[in-house]
C-alpha atoms as a PDB file:
ATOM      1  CA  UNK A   1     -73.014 -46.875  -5.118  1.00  0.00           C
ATOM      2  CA  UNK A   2     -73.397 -50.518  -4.752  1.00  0.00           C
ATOM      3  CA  UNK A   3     -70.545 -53.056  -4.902  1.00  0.00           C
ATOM      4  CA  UNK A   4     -71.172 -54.551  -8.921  1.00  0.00           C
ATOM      5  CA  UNK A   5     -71.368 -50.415 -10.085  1.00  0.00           C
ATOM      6  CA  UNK A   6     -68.134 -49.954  -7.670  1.00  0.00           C
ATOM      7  CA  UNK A   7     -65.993 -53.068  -9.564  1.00  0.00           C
ATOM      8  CA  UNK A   8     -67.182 -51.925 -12.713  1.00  0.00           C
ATOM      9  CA  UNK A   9     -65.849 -48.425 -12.232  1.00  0.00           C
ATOM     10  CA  UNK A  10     -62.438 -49.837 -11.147  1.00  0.00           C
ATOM     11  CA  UNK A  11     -62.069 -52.597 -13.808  1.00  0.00           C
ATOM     12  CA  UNK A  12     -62.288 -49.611 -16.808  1.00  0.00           C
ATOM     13  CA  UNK A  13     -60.141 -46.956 -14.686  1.00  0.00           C
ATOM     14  CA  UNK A  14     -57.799 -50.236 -14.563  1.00  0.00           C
ATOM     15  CA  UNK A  15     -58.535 -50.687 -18.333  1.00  0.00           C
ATOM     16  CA  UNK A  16     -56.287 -52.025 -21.367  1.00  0.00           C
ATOM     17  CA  UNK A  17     -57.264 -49.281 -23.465  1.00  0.00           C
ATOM     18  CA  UNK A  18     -57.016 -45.637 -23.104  1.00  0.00           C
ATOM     19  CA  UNK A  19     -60.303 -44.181 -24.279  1.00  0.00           C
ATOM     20  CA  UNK A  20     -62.028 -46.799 -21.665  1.00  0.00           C
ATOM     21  CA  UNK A  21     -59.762 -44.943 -18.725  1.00  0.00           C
ATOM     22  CA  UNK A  22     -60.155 -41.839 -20.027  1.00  0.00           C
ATOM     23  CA  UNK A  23     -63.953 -42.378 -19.522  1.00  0.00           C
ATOM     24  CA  UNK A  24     -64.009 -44.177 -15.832  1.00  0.00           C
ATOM     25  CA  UNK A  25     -62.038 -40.907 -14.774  1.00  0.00           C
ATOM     26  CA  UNK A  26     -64.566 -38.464 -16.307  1.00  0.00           C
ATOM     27  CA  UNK A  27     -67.409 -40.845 -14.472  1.00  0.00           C
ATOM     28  CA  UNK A  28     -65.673 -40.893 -10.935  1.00  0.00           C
ATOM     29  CA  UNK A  29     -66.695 -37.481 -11.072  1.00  0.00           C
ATOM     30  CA  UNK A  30     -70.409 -38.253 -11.924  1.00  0.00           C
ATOM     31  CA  UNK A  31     -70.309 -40.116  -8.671  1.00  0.00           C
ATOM     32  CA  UNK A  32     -68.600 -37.970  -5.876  1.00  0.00           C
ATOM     33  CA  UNK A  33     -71.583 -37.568  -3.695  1.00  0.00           C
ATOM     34  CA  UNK A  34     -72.314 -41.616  -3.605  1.00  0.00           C
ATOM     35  CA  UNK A  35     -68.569 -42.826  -2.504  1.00  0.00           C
ATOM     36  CA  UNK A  36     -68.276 -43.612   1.077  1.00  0.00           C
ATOM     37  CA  UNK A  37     -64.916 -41.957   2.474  1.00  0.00           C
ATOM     38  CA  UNK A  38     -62.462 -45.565   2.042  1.00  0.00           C
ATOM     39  CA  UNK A  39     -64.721 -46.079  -1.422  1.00  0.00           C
ATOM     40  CA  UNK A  40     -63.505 -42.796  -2.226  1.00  0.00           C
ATOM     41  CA  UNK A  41     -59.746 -43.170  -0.968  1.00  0.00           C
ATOM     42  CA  UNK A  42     -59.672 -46.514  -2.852  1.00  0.00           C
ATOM     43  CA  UNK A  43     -60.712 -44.913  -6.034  1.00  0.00           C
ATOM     44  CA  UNK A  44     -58.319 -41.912  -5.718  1.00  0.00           C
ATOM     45  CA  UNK A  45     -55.272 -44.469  -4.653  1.00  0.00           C
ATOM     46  CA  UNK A  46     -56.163 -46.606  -8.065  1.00  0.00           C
ATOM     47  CA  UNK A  47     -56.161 -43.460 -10.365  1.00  0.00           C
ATOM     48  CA  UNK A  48     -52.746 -42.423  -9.088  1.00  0.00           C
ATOM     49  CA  UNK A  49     -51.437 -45.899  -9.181  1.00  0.00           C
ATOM     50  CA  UNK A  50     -52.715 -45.948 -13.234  1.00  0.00           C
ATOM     51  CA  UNK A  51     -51.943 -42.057 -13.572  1.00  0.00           C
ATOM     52  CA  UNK A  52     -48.327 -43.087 -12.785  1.00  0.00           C
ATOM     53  CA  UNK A  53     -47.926 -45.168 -15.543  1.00  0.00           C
ATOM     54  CA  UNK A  54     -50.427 -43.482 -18.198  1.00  0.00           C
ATOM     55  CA  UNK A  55     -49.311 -42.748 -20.989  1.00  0.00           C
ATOM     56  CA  UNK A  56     -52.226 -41.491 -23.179  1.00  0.00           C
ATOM     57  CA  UNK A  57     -52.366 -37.454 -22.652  1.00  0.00           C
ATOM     58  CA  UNK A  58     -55.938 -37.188 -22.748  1.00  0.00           C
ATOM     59  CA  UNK A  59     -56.625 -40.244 -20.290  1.00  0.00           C
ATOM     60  CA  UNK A  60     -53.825 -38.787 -18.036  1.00  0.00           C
ATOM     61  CA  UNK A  61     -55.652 -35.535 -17.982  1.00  0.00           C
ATOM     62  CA  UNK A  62     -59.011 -36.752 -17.067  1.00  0.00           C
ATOM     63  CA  UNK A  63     -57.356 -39.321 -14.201  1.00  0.00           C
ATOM     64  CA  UNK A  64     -55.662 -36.357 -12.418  1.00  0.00           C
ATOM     65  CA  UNK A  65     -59.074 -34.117 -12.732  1.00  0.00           C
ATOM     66  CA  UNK A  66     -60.707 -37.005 -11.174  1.00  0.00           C
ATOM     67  CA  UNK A  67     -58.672 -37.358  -8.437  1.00  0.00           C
ATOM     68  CA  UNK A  68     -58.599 -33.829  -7.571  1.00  0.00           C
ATOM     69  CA  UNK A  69     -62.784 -33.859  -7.829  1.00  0.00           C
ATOM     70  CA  UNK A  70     -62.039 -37.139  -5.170  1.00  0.00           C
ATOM     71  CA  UNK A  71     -59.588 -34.825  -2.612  1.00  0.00           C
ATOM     72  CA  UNK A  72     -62.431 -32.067  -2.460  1.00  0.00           C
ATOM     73  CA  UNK A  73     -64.610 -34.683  -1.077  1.00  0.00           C
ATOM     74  CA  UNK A  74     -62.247 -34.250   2.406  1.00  0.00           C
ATOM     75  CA  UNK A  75     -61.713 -38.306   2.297  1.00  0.00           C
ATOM     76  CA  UNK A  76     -58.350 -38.615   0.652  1.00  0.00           C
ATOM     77  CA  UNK A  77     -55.215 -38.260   2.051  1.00  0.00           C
ATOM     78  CA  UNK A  78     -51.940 -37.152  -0.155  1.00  0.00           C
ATOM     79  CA  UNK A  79     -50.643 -40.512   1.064  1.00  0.00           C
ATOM     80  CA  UNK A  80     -53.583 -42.326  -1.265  1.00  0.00           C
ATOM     81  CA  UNK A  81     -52.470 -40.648  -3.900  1.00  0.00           C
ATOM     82  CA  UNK A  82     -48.391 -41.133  -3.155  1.00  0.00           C
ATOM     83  CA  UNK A  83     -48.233 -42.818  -6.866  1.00  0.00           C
ATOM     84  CA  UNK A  84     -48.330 -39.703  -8.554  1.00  0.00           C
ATOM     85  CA  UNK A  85     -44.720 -39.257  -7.051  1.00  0.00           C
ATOM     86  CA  UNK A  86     -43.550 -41.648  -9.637  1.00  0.00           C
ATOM     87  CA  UNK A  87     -44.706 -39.638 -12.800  1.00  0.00           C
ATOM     88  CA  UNK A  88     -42.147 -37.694 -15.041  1.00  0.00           C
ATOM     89  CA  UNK A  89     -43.239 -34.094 -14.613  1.00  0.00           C
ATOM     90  CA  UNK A  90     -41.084 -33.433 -17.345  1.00  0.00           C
ATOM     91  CA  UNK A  91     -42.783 -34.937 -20.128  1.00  0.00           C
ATOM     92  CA  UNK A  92     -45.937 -33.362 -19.145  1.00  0.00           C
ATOM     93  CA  UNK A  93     -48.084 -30.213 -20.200  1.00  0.00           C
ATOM     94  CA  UNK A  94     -48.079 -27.885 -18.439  1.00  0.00           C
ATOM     95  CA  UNK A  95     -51.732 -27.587 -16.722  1.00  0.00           C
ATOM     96  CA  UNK A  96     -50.961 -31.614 -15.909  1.00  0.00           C
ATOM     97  CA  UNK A  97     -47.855 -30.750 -14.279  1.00  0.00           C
ATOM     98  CA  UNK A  98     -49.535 -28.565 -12.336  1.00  0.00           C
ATOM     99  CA  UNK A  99     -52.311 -30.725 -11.630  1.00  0.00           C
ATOM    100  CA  UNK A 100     -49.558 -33.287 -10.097  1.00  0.00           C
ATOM    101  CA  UNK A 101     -47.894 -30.640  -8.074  1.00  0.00           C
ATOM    102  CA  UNK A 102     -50.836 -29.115  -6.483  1.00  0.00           C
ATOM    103  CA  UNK A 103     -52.131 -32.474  -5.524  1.00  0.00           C
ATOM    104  CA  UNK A 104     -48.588 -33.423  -4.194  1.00  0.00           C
ATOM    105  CA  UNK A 105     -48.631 -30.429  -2.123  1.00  0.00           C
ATOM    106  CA  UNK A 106     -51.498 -31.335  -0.238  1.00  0.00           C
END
């Protein structure tokens, strides 16, 4: 993945609107096999960091799928995704909840 496809993917996971996010996330997944391992840390630490304060359901979703398609790639650490410690697991569904947990848990 070259740097100009890399920023591009990071300014709409980073986006104003939800249905852009929601989108990025489904296309980190696209991508797994073309991050390098700190391209794909990076990635997973700026999905938790927007997962944490999400508050569309559906973009949520998709963020947390993403970054557990990111940890299966070996190169992310729970402490890149430490954000996700922030989010209300209350207020969530629960297969998100889940999601969070799991990921959490290492």
């Amino acid at each position: 993945m070259g740097a100009s496809e890399f920023l591009d993917l990071i300014r709409n996971i980073t986006n104003t609107e939800a249905r852009v996010r929601e989108r990025a996330a489904d296309e980190v997944t696209d991508w797994l096999s073309s991050y390098s391992a700190a391209e794909a840390a990076a990635l997973a630490t700026i999905l938790a960091a927007t997962a944490a304060s999400e508050k569309d359901h559906a973009a949520l979703e998709a963020q947390l799928h993403a970054i557990s398609e990111l940890t299966s790639t070996g190169n992310v650490r729970v402490t890149h995704i430490s954000h996700l410690r922030e989010i209300d697991l209350l207020g969530l569904s629960t297969e998100a909840r889940e999601y969070v947990v799991d990921l959490l848990e290492g």
